[in-house]
Protein backbone atom coordinates (compact mmCIF):
# COMPACT_ATOMS: atom_id res chain seq x y z
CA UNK A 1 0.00 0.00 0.00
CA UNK A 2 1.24 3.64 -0.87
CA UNK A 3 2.80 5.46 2.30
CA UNK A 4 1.10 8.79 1.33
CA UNK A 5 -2.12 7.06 1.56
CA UNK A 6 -2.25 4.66 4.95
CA UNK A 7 -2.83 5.95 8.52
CA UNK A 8 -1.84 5.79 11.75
CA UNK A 9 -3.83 5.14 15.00
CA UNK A 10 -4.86 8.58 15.28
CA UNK A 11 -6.44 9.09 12.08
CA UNK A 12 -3.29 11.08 11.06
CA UNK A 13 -2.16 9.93 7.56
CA UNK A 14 1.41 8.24 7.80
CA UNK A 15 3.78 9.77 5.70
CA UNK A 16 7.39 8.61 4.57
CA UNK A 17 10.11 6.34 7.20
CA UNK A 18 9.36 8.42 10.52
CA UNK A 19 5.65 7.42 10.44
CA UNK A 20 6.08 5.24 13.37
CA UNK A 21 7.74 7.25 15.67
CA UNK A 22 5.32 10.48 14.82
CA UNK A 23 2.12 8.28 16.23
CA UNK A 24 3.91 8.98 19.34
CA UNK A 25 4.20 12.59 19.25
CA UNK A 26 0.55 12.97 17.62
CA UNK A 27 -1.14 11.72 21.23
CA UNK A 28 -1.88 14.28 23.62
CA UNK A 29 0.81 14.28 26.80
CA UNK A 30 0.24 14.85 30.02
CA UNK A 31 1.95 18.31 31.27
CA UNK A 32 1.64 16.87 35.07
CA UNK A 33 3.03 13.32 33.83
CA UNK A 34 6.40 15.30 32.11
CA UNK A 35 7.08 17.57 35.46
CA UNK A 36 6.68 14.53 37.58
CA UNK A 37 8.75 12.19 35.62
CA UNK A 38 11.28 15.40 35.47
CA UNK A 39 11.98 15.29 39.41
CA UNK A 40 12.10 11.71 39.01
CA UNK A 41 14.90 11.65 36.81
CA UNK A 42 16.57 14.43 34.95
CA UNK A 43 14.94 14.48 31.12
CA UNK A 44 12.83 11.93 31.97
CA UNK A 45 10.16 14.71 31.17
CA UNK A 46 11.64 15.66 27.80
CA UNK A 47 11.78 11.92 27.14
CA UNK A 48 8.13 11.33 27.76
CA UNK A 49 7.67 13.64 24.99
CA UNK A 50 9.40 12.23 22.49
CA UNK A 51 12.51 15.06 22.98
CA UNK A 52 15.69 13.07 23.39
CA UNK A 53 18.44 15.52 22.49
CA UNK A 54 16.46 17.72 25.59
CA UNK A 55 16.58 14.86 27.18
CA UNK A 56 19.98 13.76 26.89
CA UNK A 57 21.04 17.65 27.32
CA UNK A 58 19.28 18.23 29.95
CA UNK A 59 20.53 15.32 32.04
CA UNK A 60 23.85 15.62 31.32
CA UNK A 61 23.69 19.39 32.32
CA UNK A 62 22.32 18.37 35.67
CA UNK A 63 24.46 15.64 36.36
CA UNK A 64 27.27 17.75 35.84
CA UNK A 65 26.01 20.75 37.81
CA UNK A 66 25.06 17.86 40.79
CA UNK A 67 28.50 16.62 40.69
CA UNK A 68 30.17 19.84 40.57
CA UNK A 69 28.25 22.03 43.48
CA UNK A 70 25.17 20.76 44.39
CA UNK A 71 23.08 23.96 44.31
CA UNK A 72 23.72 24.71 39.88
CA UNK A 73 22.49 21.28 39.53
CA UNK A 74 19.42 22.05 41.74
CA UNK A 75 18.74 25.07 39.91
CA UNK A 76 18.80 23.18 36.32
CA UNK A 77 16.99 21.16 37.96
CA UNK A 78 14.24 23.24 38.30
CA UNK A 79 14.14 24.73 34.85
CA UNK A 80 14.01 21.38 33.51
CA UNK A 81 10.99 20.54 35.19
CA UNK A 82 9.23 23.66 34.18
CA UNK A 83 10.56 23.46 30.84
CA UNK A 84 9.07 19.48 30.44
CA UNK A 85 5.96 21.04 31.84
CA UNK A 86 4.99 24.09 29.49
CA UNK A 87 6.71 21.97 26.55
CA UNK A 88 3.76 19.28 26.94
CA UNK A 89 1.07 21.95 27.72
CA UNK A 90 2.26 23.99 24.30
CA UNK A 91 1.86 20.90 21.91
CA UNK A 92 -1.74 20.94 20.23
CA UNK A 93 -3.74 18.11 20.49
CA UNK A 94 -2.97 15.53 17.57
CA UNK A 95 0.03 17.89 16.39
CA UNK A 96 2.41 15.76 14.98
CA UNK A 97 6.37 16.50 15.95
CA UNK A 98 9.05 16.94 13.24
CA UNK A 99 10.80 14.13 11.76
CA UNK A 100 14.22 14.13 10.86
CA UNK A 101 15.80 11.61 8.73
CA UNK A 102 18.71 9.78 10.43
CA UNK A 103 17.67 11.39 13.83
């Protein structure tokens, strides 16, 4: 069957090799779920949402800033969580996230 013409779960039509991994991103996510998985573990947030450079940045930032003086890493950590927050509030219901080939 023709790419341009099948579709996903959602309803969305599936276009082209990152089809799969855009079902993801089309669901809605939960803004309390991302800032709760955030304090959990650093970019856990960011990886709830489908963001894993943010997600790998933002842990390694804090992991650093933990290991160096505790109180920089406390204070990333607290952006991140906001950030995972208003990043899953901002994202339209059945929007569908950017897909990079080879990413």
């Amino acid at each position: 069957m023709n790419d341009a013409l099948r579709e996903d779960a959602t309803g969305a039509p599936a276009v082209g090799r990152g089809a799969r991994r855009s079902r993801l991103s089309a669901l809605r996510r939960s803004p309390d779920l991302a800032a709760v998985l955030a304090i959990l573990l650093p970019g856990a947030g960011h990886l709830y949402l489908g963001r894993f450079r943010a997600a790998l940045g933002w842990f390694v930032a804090i992991l650093v800033g933990y290991w160096a003086v505790f109180f920089p890493g406390l204070v990333l950590h607290g952006i991140s969580i906001g950030a995972a927050y208003r990043a899953a509030r901002t994202r339209p219901i059945g929007a569908l996230a950017p897909v990079r080939d080879g990413a």
